[in-house]
N, C-alpha and C. Protein backbone atom coordinates (compact mmCIF):
# COMPACT_ATOMS: atom_id res chain seq x y z
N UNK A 1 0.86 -1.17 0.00
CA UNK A 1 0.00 0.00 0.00
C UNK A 1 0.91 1.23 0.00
N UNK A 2 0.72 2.12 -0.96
CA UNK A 2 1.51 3.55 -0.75
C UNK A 2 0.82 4.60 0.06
N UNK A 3 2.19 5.09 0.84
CA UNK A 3 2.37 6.14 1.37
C UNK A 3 1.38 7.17 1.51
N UNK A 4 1.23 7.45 0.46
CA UNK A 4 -0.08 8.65 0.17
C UNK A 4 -1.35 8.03 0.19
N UNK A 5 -1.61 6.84 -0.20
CA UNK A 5 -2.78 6.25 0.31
C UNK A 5 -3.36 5.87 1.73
N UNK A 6 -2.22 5.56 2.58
CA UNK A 6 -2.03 5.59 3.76
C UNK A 6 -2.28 6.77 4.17
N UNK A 7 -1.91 7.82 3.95
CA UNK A 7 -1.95 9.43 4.77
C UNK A 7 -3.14 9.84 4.44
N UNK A 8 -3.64 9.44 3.50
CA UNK A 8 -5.57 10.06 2.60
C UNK A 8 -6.24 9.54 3.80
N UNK A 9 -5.55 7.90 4.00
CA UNK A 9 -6.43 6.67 4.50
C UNK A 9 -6.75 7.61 6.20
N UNK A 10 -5.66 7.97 6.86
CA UNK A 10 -6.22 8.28 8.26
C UNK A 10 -5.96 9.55 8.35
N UNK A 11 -5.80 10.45 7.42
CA UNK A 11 -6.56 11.61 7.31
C UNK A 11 -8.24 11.69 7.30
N UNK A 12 -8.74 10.56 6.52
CA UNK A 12 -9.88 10.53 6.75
C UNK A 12 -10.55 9.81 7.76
N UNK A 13 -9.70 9.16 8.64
CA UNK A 13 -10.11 8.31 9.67
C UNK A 13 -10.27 9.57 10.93
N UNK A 14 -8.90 10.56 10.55
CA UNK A 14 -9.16 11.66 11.57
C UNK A 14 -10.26 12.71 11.77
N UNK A 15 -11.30 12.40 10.64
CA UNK A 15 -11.72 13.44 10.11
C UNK A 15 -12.89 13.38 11.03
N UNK A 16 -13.21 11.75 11.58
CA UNK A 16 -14.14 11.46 12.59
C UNK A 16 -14.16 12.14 13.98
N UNK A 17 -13.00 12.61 14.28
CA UNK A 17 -13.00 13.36 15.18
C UNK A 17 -13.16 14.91 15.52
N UNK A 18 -13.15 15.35 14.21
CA UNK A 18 -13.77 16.71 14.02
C UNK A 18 -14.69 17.36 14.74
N UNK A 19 -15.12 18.83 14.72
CA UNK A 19 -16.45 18.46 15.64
C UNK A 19 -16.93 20.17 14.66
N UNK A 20 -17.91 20.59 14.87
CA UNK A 20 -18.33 21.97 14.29
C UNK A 20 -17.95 22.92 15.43
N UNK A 21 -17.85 24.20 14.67
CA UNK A 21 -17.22 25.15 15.55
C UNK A 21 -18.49 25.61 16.64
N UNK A 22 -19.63 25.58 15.96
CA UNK A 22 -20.82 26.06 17.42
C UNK A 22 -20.59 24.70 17.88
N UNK A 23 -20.48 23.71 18.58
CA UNK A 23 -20.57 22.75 19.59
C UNK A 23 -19.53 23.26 20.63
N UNK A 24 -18.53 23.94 20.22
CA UNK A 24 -17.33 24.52 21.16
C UNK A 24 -17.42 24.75 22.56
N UNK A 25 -18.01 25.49 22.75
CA UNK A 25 -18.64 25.69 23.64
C UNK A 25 -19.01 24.55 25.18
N UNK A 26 -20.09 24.12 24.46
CA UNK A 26 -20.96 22.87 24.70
C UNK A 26 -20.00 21.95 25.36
N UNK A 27 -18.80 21.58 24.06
CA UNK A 27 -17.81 20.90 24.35
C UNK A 27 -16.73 20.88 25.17
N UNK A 28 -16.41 22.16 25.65
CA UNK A 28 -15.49 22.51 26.69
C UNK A 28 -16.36 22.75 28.13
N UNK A 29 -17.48 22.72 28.34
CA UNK A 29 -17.85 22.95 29.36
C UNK A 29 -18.09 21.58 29.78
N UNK A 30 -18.42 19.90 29.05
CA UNK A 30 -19.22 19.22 29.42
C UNK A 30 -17.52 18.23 29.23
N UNK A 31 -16.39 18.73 28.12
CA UNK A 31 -15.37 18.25 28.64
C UNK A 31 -14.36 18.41 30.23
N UNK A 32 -14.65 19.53 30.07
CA UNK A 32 -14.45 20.39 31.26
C UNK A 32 -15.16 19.61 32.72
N UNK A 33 -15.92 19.37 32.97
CA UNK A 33 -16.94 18.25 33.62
C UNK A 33 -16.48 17.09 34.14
N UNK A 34 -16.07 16.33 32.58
CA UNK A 34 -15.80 14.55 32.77
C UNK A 34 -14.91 14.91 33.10
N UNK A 35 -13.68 15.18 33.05
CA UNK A 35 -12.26 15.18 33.05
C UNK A 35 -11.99 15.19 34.99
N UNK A 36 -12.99 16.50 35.22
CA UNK A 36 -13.21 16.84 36.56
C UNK A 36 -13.58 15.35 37.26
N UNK A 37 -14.47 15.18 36.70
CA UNK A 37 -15.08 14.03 37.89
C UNK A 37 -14.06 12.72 37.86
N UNK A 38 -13.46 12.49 36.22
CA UNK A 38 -12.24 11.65 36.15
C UNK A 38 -11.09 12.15 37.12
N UNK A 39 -10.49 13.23 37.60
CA UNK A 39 -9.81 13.10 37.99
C UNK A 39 -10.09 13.03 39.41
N UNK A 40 -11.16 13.75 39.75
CA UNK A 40 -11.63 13.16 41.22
C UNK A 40 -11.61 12.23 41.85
N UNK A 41 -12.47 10.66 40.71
CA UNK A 41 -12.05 9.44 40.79
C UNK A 41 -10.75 8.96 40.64
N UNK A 42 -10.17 9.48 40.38
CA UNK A 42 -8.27 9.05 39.85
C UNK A 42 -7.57 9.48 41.71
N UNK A 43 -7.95 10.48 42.18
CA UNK A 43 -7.30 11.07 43.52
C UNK A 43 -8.04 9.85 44.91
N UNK A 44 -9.56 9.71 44.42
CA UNK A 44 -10.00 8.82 45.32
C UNK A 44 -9.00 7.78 45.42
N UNK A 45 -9.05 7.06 44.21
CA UNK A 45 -8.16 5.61 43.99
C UNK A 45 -7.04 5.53 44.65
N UNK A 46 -6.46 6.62 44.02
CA UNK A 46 -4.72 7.18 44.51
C UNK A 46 -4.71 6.67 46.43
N UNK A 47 -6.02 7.59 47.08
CA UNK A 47 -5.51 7.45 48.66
C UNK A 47 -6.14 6.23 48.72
N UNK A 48 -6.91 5.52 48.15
CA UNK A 48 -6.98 4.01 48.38
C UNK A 48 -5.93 3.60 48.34
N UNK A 49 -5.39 3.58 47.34
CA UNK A 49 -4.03 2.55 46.94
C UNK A 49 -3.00 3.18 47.85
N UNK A 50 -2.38 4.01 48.40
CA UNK A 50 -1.89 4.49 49.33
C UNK A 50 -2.10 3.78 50.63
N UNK A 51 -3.01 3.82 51.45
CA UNK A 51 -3.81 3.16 52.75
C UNK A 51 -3.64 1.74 52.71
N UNK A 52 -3.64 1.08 51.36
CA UNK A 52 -3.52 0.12 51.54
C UNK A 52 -1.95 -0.71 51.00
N UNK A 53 -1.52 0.70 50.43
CA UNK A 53 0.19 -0.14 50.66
C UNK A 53 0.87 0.26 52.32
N UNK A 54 0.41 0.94 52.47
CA UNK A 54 0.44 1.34 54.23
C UNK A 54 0.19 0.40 55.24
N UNK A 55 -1.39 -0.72 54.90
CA UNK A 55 -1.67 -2.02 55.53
C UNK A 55 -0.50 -2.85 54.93
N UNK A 56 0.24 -2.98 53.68
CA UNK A 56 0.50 -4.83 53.81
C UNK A 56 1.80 -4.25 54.13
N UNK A 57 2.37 -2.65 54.24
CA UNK A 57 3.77 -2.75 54.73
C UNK A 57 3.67 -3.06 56.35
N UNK A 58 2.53 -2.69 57.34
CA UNK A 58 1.96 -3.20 58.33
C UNK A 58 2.41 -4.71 58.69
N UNK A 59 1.19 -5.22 57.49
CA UNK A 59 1.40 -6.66 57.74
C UNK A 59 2.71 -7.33 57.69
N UNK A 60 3.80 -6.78 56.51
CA UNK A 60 4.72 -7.24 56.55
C UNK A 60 5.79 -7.21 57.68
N UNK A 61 6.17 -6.26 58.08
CA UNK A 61 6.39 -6.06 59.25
C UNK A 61 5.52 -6.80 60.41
N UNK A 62 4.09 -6.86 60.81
CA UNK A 62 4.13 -7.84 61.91
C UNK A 62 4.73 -9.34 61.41
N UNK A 63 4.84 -9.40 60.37
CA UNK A 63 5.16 -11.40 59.82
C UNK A 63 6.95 -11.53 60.24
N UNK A 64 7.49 -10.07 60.14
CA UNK A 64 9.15 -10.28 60.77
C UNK A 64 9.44 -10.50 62.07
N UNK A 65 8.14 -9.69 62.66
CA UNK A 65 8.29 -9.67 64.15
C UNK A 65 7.99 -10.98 64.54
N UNK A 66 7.03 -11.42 64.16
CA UNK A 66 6.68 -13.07 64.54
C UNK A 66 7.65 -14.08 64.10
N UNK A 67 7.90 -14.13 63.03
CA UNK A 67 9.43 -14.39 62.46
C UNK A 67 10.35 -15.29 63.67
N UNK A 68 10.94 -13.61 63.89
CA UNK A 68 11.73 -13.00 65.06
C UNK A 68 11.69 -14.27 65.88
N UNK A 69 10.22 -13.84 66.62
CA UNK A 69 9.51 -14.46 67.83
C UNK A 69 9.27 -16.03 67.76
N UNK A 70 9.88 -16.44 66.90
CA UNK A 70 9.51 -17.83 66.36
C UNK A 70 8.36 -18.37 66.62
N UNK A 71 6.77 -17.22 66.45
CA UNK A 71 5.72 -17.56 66.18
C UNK A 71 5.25 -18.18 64.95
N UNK A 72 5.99 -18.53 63.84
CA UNK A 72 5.94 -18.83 62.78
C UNK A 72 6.90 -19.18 61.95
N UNK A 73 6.68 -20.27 61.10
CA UNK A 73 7.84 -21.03 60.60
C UNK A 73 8.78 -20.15 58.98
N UNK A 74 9.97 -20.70 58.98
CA UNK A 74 10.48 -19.76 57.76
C UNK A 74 9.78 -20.08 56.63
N UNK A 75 9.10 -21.20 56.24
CA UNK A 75 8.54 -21.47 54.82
C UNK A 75 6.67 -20.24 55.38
N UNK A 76 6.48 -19.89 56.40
CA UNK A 76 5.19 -19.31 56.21
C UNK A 76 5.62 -18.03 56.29
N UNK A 77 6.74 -17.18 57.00
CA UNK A 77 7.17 -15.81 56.10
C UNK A 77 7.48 -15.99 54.89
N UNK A 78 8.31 -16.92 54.30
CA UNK A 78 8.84 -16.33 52.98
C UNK A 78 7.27 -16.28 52.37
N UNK A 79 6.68 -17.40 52.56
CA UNK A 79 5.02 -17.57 51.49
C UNK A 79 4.12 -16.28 51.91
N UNK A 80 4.40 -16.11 53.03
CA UNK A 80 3.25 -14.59 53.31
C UNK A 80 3.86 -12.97 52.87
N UNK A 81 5.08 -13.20 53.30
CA UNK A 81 6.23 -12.05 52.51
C UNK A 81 6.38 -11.71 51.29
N UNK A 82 6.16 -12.78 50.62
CA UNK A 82 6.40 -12.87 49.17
C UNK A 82 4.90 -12.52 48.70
N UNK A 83 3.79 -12.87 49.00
CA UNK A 83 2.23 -12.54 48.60
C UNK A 83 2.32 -11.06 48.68
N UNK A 84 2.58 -10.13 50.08
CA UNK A 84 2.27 -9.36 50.93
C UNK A 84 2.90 -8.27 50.11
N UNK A 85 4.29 -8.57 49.37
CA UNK A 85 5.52 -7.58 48.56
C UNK A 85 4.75 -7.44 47.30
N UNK A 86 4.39 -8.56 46.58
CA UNK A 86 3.95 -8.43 45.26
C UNK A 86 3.16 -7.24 45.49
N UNK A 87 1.94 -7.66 45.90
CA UNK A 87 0.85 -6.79 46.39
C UNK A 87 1.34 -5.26 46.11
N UNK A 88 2.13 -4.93 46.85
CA UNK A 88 2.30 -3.96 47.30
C UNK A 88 3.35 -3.31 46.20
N UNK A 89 4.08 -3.99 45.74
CA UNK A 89 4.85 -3.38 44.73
C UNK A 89 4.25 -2.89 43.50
N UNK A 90 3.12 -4.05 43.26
CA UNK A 90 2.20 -3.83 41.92
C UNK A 90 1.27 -2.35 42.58
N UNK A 91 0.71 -2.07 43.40
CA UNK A 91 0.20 -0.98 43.91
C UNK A 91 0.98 0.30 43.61
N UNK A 92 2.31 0.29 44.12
CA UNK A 92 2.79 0.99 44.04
C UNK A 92 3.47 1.46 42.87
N UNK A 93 3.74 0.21 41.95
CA UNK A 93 3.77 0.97 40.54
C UNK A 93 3.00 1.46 39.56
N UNK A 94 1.49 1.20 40.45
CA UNK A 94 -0.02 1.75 39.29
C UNK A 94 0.16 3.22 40.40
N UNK A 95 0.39 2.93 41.79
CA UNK A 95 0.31 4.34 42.10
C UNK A 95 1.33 5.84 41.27
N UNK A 96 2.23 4.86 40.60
CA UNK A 96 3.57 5.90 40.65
C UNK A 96 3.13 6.21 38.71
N UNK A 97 2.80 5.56 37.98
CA UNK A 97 1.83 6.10 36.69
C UNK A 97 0.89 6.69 37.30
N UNK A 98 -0.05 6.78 37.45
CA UNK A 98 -1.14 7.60 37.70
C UNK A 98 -0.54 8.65 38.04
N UNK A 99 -0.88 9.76 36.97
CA UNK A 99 -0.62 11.42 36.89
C UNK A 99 -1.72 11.83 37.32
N UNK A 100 -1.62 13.08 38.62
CA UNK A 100 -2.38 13.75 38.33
C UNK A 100 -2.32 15.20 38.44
N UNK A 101 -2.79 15.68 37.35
CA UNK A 101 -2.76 17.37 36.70
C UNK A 101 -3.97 17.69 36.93
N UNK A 102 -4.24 18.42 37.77
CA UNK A 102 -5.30 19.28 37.42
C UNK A 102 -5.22 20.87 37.25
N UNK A 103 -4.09 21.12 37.51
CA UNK A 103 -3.70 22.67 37.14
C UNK A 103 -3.80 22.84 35.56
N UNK A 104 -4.39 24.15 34.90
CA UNK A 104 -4.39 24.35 33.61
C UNK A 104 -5.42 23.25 33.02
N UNK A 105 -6.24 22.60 33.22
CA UNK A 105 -7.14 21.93 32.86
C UNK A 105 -8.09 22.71 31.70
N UNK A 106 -8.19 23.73 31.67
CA UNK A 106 -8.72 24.24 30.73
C UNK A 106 -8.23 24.70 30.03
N UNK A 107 -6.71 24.96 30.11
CA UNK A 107 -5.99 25.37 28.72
C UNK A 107 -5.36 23.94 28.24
N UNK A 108 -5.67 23.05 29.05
CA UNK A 108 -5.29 21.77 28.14
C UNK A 108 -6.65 20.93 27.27
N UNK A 109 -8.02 21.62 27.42
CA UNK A 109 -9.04 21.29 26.98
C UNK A 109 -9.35 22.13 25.62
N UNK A 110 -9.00 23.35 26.06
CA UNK A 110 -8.39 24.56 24.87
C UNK A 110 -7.70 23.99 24.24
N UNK A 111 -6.22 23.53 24.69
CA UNK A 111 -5.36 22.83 23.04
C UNK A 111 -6.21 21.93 22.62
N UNK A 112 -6.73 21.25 22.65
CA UNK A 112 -7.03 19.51 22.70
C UNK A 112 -8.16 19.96 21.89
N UNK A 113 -9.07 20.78 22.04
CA UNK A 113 -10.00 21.50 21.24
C UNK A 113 -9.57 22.37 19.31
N UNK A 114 -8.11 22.65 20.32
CA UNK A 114 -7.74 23.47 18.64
C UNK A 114 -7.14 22.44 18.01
N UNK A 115 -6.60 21.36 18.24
CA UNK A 115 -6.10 20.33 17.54
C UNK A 115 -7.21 19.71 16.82
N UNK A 116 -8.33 19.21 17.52
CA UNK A 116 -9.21 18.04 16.87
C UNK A 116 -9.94 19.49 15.55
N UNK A 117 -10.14 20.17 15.82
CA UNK A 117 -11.12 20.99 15.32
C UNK A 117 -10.43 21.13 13.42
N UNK A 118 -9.29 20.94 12.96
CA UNK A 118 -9.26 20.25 11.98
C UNK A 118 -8.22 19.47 12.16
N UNK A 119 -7.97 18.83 12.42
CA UNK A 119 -6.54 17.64 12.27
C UNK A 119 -6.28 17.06 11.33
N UNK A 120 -7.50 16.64 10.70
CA UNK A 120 -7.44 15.88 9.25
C UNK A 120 -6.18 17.11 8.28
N UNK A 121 -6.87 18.10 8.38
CA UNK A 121 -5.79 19.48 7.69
C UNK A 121 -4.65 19.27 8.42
N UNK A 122 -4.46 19.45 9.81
CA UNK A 122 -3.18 19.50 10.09
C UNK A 122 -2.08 18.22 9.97
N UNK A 123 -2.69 16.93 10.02
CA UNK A 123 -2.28 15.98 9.24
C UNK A 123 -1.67 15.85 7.97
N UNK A 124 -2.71 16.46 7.24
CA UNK A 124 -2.26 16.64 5.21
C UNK A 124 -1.13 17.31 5.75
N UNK A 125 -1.30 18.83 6.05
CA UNK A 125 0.11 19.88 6.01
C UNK A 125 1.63 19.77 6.72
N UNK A 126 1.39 18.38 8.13
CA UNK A 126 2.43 18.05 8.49
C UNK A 126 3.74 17.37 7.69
N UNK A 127 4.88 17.69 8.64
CA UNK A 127 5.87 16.52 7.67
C UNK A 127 5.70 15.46 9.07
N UNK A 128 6.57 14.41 8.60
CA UNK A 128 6.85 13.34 8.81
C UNK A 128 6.60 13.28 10.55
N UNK A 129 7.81 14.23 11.10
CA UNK A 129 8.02 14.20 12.67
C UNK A 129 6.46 14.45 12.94
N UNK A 130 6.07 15.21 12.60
CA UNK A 130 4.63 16.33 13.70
C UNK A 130 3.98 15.09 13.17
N UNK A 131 3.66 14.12 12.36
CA UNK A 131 2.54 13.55 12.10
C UNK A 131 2.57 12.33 13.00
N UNK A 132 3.74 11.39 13.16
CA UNK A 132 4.24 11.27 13.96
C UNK A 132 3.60 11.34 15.69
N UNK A 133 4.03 12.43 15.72
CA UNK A 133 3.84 13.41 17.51
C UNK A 133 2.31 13.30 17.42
N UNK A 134 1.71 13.87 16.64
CA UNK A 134 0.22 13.88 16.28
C UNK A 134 -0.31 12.23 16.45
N UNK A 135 0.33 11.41 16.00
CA UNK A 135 -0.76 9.61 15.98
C UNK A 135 -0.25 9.38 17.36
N UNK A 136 0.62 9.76 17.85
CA UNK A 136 1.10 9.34 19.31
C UNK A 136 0.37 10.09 20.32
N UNK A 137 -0.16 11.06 20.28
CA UNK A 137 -1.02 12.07 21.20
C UNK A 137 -2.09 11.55 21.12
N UNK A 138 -2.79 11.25 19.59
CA UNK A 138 -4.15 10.73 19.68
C UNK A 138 -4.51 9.29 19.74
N UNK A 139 -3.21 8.84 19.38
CA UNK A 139 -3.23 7.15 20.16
C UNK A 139 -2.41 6.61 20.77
N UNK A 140 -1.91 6.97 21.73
CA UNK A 140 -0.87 6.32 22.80
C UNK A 140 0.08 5.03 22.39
N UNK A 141 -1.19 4.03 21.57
CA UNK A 141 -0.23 2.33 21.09
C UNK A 141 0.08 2.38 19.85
N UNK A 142 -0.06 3.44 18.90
CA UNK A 142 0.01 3.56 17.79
C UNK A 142 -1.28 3.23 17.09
N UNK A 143 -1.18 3.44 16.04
CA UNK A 143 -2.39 2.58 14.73
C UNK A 143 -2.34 1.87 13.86
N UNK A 144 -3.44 1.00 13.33
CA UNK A 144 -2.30 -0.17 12.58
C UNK A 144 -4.17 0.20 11.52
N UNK A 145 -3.13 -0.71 10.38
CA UNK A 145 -4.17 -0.82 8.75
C UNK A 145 -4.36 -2.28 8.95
N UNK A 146 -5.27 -2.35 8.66
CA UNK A 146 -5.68 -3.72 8.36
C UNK A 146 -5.81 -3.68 6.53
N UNK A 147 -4.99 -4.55 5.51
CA UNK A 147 -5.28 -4.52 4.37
C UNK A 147 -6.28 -5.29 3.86
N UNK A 148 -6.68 -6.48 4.38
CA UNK A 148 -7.57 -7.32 3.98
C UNK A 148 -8.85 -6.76 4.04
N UNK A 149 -9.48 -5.15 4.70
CA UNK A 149 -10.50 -4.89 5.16
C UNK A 149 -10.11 -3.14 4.44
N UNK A 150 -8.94 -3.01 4.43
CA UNK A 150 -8.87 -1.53 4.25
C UNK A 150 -9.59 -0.79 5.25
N UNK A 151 -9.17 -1.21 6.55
CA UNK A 151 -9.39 -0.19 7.53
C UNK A 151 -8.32 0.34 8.57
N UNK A 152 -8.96 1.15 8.86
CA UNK A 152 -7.59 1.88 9.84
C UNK A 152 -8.10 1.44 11.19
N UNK A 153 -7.47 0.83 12.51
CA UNK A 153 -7.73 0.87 13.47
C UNK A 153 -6.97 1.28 14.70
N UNK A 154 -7.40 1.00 15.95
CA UNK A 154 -6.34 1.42 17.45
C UNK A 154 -6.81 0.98 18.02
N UNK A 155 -5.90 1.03 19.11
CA UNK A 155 -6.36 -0.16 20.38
C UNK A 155 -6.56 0.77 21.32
N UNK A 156 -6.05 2.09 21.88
CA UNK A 156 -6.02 2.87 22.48
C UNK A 156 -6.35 4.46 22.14
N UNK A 157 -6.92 5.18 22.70
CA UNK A 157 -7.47 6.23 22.03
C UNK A 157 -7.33 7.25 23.11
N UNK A 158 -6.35 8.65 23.28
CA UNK A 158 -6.60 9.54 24.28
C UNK A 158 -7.66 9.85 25.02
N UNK A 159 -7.86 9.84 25.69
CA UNK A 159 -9.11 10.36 26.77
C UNK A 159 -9.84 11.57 26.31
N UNK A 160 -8.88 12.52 25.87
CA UNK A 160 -9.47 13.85 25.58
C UNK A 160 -9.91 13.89 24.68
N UNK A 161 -9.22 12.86 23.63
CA UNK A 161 -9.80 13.03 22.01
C UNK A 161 -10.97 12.49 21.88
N UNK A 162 -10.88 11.07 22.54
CA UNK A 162 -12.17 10.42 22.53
C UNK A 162 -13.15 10.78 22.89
N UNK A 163 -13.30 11.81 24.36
CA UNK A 163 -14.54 12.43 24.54
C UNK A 163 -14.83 13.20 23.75
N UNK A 164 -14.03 14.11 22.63
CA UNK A 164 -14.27 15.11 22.08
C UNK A 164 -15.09 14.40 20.95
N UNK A 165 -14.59 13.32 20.17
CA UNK A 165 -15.53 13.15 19.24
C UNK A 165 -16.49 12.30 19.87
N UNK A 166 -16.71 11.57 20.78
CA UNK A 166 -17.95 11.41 20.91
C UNK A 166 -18.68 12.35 21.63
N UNK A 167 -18.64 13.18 22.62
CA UNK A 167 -19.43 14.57 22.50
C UNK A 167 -20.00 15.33 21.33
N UNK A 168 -18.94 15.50 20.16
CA UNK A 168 -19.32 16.25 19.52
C UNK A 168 -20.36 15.19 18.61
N UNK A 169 -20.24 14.07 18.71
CA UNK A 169 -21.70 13.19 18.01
C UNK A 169 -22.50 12.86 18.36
N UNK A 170 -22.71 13.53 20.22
CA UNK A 170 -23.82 13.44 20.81
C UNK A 170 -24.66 15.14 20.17
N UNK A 171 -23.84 15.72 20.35
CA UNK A 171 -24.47 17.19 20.25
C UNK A 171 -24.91 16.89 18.30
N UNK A 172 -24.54 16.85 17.40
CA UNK A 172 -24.94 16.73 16.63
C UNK A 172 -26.09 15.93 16.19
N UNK A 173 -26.26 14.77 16.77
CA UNK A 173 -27.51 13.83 17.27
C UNK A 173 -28.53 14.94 18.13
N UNK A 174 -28.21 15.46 19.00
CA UNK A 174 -29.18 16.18 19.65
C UNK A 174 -29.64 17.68 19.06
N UNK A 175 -28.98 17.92 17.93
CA UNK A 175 -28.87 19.09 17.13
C UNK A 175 -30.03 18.64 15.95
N UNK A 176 -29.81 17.42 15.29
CA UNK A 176 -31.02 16.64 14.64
C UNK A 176 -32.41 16.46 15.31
N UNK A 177 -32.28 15.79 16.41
CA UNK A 177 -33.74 16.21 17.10
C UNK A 177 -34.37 16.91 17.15
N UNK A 178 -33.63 18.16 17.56
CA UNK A 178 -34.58 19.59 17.54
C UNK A 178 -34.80 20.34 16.43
């Protein structure tokens, strides 16, 4: 498949994400919203997962002391130590990804707004690098063609982008109604 067929191909795949310039509005206030309550839920989680790497470092620590105390045999620390660490390590490395920004939230709803609003254009007019920077912003795992189907797909889709075009195809659906 050539090059330029490829770039037509998810230029027009981008084009789905477009949105009309009166929804703008609409769209930054109700993006403005989810993002909020997403990150609310993201801070809840956070002091969960916190509290509870706090309990199994607890627990781990009483299993040394007993240890110690030869309340318990070496094959039932290493087996409870070893459960108790995983735990806690895997916690702590979903704790240590999880970003959270909420400063400038609306000038990052603002870019995220001037990008989708034509991308398909800014796509065509890019070179190589920005287009690049551009499939990586709007899809984190990349995108792949399927040739047997001639379609473009992703496995992963930004948060911001994704609400944007499906917002903006709710409002257009609700723009038909009335």
């Amino acid at each position: 498949v050539s090059a330029t067929y490829l770039n037509n191909k998810f230029a027009g795949y981008l084009k789905k994400f477009e949105y009309k310039v009166i929804y703008r509005d609409k769209l930054k206030t109700s993006l403005i919203k989810g993002l909020e309550e997403k990150l609310q839920e993201s801070i809840t989680n956070k002091k969960h997962d916190s509290k509870r790497i706090t309990e199994l470092q607890g627990q781990i620590d009483k299993l040394e002391e007993r240890f110690v105390l030869n309340e318990i045999t070496k094959e039932q620390f290493e087996k409870f130590t070893q459960k108790y660490e995983q735990e806690r390590s895997q916690l702590v490395n979903e704790n240590d990804k999880s970003l959270i920004v909420s400063s400038n939230l609306e000038k990052a709803v603002e870019k995220g707004l001037d990008i989708v609003q034509n991308i398909s254009e800014i796509w065509c007019s890019s070179d190589y690098a920005k287009k690049q920077t551009l499939q990586y912003l709007i899809f984190p795992e990349g995108i792949l063609y399927n040739k047997q189907n001639d379609t473009v797909r992703t496995t992963k889709i930004n948060f911001l982008f994704h609400s944007i075009a499906y917002l903006s195809g709710l409002s257009a659906e609700n723009k038909k109604d009335n």
